[in-house]
N, C-alpha and C. Protein backbone atom coordinates (compact mmCIF):
# COMPACT_ATOMS: atom_id res chain seq x y z
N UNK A 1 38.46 15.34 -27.03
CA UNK A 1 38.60 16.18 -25.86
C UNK A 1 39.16 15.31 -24.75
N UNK A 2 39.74 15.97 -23.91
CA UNK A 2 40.68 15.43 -22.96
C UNK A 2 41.06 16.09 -21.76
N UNK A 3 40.74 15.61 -20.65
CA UNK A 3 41.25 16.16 -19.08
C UNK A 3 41.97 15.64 -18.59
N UNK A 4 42.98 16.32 -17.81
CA UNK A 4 44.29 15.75 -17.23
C UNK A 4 44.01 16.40 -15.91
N UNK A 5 44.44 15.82 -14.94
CA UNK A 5 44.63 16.06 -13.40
C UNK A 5 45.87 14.95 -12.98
N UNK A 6 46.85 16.24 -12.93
CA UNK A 6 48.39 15.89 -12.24
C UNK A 6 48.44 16.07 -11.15
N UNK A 7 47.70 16.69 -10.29
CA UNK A 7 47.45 16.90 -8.93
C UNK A 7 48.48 18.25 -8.67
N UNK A 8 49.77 18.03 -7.93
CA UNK A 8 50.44 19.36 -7.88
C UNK A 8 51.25 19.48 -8.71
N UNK A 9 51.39 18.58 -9.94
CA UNK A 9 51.61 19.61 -11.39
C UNK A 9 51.24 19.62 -12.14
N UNK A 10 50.05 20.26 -11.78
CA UNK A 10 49.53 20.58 -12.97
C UNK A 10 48.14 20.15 -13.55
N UNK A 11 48.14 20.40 -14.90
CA UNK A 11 46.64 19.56 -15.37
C UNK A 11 46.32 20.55 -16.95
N UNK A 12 45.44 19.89 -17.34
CA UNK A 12 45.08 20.96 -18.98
C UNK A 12 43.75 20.04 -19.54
N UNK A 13 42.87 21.03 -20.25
CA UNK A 13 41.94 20.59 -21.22
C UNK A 13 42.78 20.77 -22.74
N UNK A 14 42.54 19.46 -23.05
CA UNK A 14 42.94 19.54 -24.54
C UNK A 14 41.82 19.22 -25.80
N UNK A 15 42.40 19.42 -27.13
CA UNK A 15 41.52 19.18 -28.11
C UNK A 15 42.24 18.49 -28.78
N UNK A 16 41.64 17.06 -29.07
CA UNK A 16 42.58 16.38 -30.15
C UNK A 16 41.72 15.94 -31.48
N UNK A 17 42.12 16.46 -32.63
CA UNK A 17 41.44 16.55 -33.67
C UNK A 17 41.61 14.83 -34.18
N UNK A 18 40.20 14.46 -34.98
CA UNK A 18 40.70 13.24 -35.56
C UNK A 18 41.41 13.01 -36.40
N UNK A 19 41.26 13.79 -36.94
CA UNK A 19 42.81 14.34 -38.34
C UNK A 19 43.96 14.01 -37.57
N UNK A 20 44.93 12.92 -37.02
CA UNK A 20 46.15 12.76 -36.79
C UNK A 20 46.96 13.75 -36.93
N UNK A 21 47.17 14.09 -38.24
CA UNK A 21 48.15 15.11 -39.09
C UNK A 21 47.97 16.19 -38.27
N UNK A 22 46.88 17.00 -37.55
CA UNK A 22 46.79 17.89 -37.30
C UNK A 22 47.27 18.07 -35.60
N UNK A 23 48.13 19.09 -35.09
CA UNK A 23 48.11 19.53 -33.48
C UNK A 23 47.48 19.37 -32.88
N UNK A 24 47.15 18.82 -31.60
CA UNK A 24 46.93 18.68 -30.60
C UNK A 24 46.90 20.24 -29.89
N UNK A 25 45.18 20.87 -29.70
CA UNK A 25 44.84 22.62 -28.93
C UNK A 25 44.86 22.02 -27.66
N UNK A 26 45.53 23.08 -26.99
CA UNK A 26 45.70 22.71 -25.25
C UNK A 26 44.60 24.41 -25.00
N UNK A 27 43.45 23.97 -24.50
CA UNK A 27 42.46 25.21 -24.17
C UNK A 27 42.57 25.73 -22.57
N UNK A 28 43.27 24.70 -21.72
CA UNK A 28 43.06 25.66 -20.55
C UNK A 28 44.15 24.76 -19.93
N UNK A 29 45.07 25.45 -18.83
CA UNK A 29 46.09 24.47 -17.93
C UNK A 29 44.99 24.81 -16.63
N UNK A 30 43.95 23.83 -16.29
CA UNK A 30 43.75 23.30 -15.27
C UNK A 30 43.29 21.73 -14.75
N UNK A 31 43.48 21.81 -13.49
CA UNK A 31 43.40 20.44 -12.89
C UNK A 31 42.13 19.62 -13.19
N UNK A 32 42.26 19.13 -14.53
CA UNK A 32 40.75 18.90 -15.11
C UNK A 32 39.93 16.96 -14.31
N UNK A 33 39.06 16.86 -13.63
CA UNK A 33 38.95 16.18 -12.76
C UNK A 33 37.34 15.03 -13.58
N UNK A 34 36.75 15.91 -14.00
CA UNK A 34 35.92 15.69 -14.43
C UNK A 34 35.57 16.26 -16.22
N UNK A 35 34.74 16.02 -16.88
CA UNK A 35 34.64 15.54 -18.49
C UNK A 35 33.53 15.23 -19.04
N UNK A 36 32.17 16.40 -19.25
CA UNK A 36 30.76 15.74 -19.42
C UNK A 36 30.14 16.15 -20.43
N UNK A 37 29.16 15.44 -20.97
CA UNK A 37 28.93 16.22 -22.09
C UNK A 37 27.13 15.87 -21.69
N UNK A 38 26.56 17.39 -21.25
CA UNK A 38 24.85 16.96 -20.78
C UNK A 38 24.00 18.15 -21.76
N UNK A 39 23.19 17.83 -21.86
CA UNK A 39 22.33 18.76 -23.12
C UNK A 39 22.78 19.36 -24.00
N UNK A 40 23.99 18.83 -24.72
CA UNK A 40 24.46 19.21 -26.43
C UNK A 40 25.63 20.08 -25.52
N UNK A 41 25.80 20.47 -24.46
CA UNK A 41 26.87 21.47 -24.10
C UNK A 41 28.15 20.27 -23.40
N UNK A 42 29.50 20.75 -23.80
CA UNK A 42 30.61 20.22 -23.26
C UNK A 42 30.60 20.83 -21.21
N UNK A 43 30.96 19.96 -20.40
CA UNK A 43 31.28 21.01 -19.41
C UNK A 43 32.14 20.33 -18.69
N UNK A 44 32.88 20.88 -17.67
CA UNK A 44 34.21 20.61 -17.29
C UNK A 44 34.43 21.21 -15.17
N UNK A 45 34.98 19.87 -14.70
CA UNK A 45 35.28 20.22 -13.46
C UNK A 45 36.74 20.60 -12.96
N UNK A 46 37.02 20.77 -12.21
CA UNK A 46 38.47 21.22 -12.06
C UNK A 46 38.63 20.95 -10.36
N UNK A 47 39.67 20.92 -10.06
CA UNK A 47 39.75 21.14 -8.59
C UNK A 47 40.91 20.36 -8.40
N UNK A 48 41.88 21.32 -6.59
CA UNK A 48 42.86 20.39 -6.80
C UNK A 48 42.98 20.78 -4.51
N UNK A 49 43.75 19.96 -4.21
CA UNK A 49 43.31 20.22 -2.60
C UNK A 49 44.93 19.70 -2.23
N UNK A 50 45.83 20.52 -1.78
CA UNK A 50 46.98 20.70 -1.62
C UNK A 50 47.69 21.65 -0.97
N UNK A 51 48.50 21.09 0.53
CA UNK A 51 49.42 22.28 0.67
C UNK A 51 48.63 23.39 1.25
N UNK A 52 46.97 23.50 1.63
CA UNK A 52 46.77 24.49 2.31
C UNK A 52 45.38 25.05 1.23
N UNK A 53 45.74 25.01 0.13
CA UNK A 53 44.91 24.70 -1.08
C UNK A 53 43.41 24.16 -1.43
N UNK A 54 42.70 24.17 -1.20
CA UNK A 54 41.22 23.11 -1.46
C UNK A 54 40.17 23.92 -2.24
N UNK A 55 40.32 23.53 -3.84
CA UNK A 55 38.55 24.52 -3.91
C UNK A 55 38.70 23.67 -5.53
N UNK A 56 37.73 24.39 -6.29
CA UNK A 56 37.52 23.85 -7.51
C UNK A 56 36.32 24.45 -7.88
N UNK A 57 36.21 24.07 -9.41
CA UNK A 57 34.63 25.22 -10.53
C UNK A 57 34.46 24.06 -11.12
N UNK A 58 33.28 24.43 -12.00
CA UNK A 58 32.50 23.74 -12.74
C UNK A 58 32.27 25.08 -13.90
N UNK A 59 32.71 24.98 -15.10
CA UNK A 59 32.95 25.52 -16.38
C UNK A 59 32.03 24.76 -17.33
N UNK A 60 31.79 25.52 -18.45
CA UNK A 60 31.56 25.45 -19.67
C UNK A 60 32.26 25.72 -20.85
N UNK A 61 32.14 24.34 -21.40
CA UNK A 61 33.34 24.93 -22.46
C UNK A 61 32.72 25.54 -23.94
N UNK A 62 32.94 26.39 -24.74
CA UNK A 62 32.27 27.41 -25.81
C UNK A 62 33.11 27.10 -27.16
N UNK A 63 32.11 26.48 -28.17
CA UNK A 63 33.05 26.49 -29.02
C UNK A 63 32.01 27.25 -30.60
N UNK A 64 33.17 27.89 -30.80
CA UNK A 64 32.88 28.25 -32.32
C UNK A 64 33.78 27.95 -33.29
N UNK A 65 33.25 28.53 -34.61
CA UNK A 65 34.26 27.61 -35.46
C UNK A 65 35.51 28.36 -35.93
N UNK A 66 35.73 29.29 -34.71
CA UNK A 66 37.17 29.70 -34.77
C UNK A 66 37.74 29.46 -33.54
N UNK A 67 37.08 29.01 -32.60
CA UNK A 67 37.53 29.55 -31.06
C UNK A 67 37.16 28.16 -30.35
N UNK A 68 38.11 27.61 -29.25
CA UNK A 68 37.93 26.55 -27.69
C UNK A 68 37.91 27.66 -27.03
N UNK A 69 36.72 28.41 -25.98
CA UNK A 69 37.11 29.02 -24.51
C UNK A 69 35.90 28.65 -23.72
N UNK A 70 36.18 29.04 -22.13
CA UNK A 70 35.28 28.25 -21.82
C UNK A 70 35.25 29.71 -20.56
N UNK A 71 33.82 29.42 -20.09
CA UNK A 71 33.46 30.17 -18.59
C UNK A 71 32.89 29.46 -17.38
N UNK A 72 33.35 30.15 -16.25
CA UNK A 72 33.35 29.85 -14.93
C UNK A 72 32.01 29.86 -14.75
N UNK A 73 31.35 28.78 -14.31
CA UNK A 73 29.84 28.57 -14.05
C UNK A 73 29.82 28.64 -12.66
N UNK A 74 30.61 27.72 -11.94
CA UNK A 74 30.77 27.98 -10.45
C UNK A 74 31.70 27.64 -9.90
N UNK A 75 32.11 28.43 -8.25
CA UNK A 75 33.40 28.30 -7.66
C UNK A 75 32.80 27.29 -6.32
N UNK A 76 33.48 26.46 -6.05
CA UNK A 76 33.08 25.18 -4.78
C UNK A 76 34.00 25.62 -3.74
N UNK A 77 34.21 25.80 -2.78
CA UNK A 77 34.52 25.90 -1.88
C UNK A 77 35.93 25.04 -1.30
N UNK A 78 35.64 23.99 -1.83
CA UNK A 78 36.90 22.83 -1.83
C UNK A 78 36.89 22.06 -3.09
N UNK A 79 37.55 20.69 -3.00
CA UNK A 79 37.64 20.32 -4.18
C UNK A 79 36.63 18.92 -4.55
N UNK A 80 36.21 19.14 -5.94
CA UNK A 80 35.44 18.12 -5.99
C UNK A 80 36.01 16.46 -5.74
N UNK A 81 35.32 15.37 -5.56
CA UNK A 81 35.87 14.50 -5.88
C UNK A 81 35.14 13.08 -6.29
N UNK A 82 33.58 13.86 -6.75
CA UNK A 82 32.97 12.64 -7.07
C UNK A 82 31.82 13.37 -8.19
N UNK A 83 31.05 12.87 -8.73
CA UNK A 83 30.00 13.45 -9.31
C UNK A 83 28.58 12.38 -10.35
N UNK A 84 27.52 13.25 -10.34
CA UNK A 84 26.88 12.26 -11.42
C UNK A 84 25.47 13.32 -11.87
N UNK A 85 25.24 12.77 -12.41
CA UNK A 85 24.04 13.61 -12.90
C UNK A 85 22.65 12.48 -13.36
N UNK A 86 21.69 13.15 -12.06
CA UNK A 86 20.58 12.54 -11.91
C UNK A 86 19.19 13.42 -12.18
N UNK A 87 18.09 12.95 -12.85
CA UNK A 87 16.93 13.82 -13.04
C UNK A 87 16.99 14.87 -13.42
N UNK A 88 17.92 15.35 -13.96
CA UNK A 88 18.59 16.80 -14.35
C UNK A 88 19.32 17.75 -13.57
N UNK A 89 19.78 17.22 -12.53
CA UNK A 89 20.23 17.57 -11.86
C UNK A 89 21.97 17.26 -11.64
N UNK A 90 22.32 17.71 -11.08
CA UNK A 90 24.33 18.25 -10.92
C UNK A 90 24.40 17.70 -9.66
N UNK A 91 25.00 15.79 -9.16
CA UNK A 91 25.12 16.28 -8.14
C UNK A 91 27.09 15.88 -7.57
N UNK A 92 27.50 16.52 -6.85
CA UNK A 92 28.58 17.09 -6.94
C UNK A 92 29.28 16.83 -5.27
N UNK A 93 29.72 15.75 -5.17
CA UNK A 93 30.64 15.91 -3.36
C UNK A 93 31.99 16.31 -3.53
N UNK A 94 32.31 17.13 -2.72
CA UNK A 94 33.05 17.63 -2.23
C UNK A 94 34.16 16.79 -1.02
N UNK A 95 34.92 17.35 -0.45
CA UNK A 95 35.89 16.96 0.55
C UNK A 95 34.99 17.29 1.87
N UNK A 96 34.29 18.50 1.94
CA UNK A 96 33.55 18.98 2.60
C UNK A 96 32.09 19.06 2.90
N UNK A 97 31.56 19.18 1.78
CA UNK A 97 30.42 19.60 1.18
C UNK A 97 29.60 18.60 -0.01
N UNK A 98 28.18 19.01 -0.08
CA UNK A 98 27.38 17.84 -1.21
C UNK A 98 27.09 19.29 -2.14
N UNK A 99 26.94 19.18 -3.19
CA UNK A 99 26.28 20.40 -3.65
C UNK A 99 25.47 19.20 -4.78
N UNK A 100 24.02 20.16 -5.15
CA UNK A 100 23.36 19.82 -6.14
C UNK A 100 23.15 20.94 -6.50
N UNK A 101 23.23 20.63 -8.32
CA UNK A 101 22.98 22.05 -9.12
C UNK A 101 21.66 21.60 -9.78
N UNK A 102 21.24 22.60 -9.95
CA UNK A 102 19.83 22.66 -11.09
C UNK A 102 20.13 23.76 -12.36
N UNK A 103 19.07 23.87 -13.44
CA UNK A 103 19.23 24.32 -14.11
C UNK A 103 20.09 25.51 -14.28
């Protein structure tokens, strides 16, 4: 698995199989910033602050054994640009803002 943040072009979550031989799945074109993997679940930050522009989510990514998709857990207000995860907890600065998530 793999996050890219191009800033204003662009960005994507990818899947790269260990099988060489096999394609390279591109699951989402966003500004992927962040890359975590906390209680058996994949999850994923995004955000990009440009041009008038500032916000970013925090996703989950869903996998079955046919399917990469992922859902919007939460929308931030601006864009992230730091993060860590302490005591079970999400904690998350912003340009603007601190957010801590809980369960």
């Amino acid at each position: 698995m793999s996050g890219i943040d191009k800033g204003e072009f662009g960005g994507e979550l990818n899947f790269k199989p260990n099988n060489t031989s096999k394609p390279v799945i591109k699951i989402a074109h966003l500004r992927v910033r962040f890359l975590l993997n906390y209680k058996n679940k994949i999850y994923f930050i995004v955000g990009y602050c440009h041009m008038g522009f500032n916000g970013g989510a925090l996703f989950e990514l869903k996998i079955t054994a046919d399917s990469l998709t992922y859902n919007k857990i939460l929308e931030f207000e601006d864009a992230p640009e730091a993060f860590t995860i302490h005591k079970g907890k999400f904690f998350i600065a912003t340009h603007n803002y601190f957010y801590i998530i809980k369960d």
